[in-house]
Protein backbone atom coordinates (compact mmCIF):
# COMPACT_ATOMS: atom_id res chain seq x y z
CA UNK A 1 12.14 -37.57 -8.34
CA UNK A 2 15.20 -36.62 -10.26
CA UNK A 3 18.14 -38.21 -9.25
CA UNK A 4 20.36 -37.71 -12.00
CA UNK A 5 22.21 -34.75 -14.18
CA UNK A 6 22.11 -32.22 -11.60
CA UNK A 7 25.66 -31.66 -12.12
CA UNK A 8 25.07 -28.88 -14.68
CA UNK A 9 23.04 -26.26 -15.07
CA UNK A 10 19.94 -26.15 -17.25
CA UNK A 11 18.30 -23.20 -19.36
CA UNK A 12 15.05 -22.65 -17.76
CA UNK A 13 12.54 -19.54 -17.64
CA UNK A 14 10.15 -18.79 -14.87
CA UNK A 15 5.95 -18.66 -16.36
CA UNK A 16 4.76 -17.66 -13.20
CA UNK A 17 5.60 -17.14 -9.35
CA UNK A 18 3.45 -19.18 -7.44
CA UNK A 19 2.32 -19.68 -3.96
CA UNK A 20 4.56 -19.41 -1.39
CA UNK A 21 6.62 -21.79 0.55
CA UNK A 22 5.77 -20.62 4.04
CA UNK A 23 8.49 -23.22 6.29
CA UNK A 24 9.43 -23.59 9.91
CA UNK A 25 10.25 -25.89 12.32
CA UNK A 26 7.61 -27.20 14.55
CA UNK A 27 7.87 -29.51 17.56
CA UNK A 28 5.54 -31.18 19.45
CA UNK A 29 4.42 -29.38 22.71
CA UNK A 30 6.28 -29.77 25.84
CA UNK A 31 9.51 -30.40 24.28
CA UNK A 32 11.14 -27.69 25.75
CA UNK A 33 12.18 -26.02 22.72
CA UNK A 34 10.86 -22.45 22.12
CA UNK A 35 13.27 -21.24 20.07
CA UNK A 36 15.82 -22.08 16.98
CA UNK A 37 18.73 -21.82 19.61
CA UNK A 38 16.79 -24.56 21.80
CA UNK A 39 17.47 -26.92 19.01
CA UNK A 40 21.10 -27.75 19.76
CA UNK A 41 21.78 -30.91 20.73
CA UNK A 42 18.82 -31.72 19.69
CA UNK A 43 17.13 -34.51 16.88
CA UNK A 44 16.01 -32.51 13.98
CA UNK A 45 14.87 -33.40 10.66
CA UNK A 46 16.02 -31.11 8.04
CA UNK A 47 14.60 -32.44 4.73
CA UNK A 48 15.32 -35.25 2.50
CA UNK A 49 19.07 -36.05 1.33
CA UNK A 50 19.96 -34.37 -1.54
CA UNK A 51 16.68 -32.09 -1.85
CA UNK A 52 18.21 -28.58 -1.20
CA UNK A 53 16.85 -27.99 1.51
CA UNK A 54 20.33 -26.89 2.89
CA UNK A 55 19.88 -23.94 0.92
CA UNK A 56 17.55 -21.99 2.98
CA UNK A 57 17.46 -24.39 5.94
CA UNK A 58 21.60 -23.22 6.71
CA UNK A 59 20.83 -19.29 5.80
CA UNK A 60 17.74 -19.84 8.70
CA UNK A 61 20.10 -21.26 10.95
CA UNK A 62 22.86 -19.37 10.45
CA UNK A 63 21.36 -16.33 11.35
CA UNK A 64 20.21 -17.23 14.60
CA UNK A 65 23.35 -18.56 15.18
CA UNK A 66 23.04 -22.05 14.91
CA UNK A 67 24.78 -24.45 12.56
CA UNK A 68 24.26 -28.06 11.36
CA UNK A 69 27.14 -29.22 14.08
CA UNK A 70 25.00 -28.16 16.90
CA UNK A 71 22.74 -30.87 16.72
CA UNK A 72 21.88 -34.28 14.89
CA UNK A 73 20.29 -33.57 11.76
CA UNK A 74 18.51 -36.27 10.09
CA UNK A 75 17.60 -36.38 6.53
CA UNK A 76 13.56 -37.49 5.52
CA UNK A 77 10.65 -36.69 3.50
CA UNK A 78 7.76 -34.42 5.26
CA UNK A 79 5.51 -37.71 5.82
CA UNK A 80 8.55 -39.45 7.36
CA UNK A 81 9.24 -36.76 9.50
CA UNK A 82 5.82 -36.51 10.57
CA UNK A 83 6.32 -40.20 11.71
CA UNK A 84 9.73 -39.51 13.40
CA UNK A 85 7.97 -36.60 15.25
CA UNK A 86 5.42 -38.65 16.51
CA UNK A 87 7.21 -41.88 17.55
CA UNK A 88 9.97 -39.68 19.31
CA UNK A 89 12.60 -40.22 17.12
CA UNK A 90 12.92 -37.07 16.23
CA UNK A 91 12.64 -34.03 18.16
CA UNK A 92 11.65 -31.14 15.82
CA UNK A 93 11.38 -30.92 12.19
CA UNK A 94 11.51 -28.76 9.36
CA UNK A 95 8.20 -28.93 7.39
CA UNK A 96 6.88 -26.34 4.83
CA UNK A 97 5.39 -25.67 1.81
CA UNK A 98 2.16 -23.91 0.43
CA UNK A 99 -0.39 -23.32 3.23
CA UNK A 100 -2.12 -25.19 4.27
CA UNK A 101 0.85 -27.70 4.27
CA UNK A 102 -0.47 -31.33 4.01
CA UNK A 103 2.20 -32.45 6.19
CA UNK A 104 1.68 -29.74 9.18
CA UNK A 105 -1.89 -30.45 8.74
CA UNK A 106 -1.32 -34.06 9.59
CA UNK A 107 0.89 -33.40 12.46
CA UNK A 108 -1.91 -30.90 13.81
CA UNK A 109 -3.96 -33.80 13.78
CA UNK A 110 -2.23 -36.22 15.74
CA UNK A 111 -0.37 -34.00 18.43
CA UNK A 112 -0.21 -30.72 20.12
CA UNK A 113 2.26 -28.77 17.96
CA UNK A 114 4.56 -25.65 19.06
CA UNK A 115 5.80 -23.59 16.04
CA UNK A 116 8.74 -22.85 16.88
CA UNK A 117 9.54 -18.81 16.54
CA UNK A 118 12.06 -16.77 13.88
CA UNK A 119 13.54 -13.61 15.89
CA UNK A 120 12.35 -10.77 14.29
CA UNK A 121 16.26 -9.39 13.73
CA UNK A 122 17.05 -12.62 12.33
CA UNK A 123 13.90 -13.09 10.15
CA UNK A 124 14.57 -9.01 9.12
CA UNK A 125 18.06 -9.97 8.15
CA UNK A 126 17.52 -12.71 5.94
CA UNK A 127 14.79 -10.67 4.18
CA UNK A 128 17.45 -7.99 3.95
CA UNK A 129 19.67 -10.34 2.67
CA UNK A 130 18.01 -12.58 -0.06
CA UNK A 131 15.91 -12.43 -2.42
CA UNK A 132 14.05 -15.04 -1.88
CA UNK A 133 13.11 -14.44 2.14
CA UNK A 134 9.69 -12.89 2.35
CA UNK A 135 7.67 -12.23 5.34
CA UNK A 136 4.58 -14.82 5.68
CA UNK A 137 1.80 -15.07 7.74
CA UNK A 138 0.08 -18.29 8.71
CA UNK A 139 -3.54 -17.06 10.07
CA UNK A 140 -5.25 -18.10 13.21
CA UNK A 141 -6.67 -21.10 12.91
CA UNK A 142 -5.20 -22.88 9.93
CA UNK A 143 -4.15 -25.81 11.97
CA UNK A 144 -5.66 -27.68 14.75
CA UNK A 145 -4.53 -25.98 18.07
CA UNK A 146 -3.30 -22.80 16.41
CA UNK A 147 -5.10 -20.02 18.07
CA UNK A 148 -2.74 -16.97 16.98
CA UNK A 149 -1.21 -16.22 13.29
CA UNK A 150 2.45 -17.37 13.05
CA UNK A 151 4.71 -14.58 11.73
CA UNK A 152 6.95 -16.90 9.25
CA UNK A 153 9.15 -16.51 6.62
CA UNK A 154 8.37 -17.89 2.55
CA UNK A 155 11.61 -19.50 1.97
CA UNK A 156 11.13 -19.36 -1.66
CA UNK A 157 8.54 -19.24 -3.45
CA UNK A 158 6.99 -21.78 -5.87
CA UNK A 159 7.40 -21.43 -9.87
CA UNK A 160 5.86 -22.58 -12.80
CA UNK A 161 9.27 -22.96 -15.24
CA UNK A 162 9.43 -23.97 -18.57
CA UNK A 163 12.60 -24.78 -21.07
CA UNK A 164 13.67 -21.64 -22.22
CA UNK A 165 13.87 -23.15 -25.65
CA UNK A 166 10.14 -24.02 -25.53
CA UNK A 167 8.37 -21.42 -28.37
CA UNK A 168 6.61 -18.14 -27.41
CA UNK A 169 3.58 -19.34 -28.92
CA UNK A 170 3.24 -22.16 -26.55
CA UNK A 171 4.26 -20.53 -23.19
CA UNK A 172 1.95 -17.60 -23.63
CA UNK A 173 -1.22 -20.17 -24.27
CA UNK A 174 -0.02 -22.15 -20.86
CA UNK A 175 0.06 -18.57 -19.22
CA UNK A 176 -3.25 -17.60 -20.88
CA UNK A 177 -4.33 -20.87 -19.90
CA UNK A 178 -3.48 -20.86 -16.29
CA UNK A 179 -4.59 -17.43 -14.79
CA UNK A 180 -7.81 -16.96 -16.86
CA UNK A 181 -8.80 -20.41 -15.22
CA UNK A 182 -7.38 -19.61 -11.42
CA UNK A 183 -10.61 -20.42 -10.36
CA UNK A 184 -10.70 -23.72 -10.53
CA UNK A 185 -6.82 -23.82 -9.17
CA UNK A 186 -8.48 -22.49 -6.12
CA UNK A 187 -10.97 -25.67 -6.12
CA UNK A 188 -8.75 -28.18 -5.80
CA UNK A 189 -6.32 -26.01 -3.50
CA UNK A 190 -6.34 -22.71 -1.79
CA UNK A 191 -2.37 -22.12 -2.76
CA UNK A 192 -4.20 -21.16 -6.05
CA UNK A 193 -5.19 -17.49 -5.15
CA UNK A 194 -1.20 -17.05 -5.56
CA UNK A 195 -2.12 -16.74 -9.20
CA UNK A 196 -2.73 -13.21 -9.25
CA UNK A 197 -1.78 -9.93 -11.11
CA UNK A 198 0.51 -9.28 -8.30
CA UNK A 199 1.76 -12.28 -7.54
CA UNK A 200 2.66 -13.94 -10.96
CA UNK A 201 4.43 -11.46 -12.18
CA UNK A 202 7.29 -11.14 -8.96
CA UNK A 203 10.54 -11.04 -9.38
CA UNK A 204 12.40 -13.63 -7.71
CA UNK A 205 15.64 -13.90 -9.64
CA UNK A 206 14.37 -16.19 -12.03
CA UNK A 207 14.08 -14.63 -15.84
CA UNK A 208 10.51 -14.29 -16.93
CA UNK A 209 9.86 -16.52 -20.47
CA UNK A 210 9.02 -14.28 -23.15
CA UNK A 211 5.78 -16.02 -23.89
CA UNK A 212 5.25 -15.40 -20.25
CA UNK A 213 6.13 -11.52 -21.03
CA UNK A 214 3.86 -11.20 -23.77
CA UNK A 215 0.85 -12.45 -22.13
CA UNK A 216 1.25 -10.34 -19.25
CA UNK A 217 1.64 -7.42 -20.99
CA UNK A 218 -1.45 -7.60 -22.65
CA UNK A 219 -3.20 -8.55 -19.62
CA UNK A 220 -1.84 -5.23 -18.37
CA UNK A 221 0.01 -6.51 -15.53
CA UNK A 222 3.56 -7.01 -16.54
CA UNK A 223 5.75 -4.33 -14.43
CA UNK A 224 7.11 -1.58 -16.93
């Protein structure tokens, strides 16, 4: 992981929007939290140090209310916070990512989960508010003990980036590459049906490379 020169920014370009990054916070069942407010004074993992997680974890909070001063936050990978969940030392975490999330998946396995709830005020302001808030639905099923779909939120949704100095030539071949072979994406993970004419093409703030551009556009699905 990068722990360095993050203290400027760099000239990137988006190739494609990818799968989403459906996240919530999940506890184990019988905590007695059942909802984001029931998390203060509580021990919560919020995602590792220095990860940026703050960035959508503090808009979540914020609009139910809730700040980081309201309870112990404490700063660890997914896998850690699986562990911290399970061994008590922890009381609810923060886990996302592309579903089916390795890292729920394991906690499925090991405990009886709760996912803990958005409002739907809340989860419509934040929407309202940024552009990268999307509605997301995790369907019945996808985890052990998870009998109903959980109405979620993508927090921000994967990319594919590239330097924005790297030649149109190149990009569009990657781009070519990449959706004419989506099928075996899906193979090794299911995230890989995000790769789709309506998907890869989404705006989300990020400037499309024009390698990107031209690919799309001959493919027909570039928005005009």
């Amino acid at each position: 992981r990068g722990s360095e020169g993050w203290d400027r920014a760099y000239p990137v370009q988006s190739i494609m929007t990818l799968a989403p990054n459906v996240a919530l916070f999940v506890t184990q069942a019988g905590s007695g939290i059942e909802s984001i407010d029931d998390l203060r004074g509580r021990r919560v993992t919020v995602g590792p140090a220095g990860a940026g997680f703050e960035y959508f974890v503090g808009p979540l909070l914020g609009a139910h209310g809730v700040t980081y001063d309201d309870f112990s936050p404490l700063n660890a990978t997914q896998q850690a916070a699986v562990d911290m969940l399970t061994d008590g030392s922890a009381d609810a975490t923060f886990l996302g990512g592309a579903v089916p999330t390795a890292s729920i998946t394991q906690a499925a396995a090991s405990m009886e989960l709760t996912f803990i709830p958005f409002g739907d005020a809340e989860k419509q302001g934040l929407i309202d508010e940024y552009l990268f808030f999307r509605p997301a639905t995790i369907p019945a099923d996808t985890y052990r003990g998870q009998a109903q779909p959980f109405e979620g939120l993508d927090v921000g949704s994967m990319h594919f980036i590239a330097s924005a100095s790297a030649s149109e030539d190149l990009i569009y071949n990657v781009t070519k590459l990449l959706f004419e072979n989506q099928p075996l994406v899906v193979e090794k993970h299911a995230a890989g049906r995000a790769i789709n004419a309506n998907n890869v093409v989404r705006d989300t703030g990020t400037e499309f490379h024009p390698g990107a551009i031209r690919y799309y556009q001959e493919a027909g699905i570039w928005p005009q």
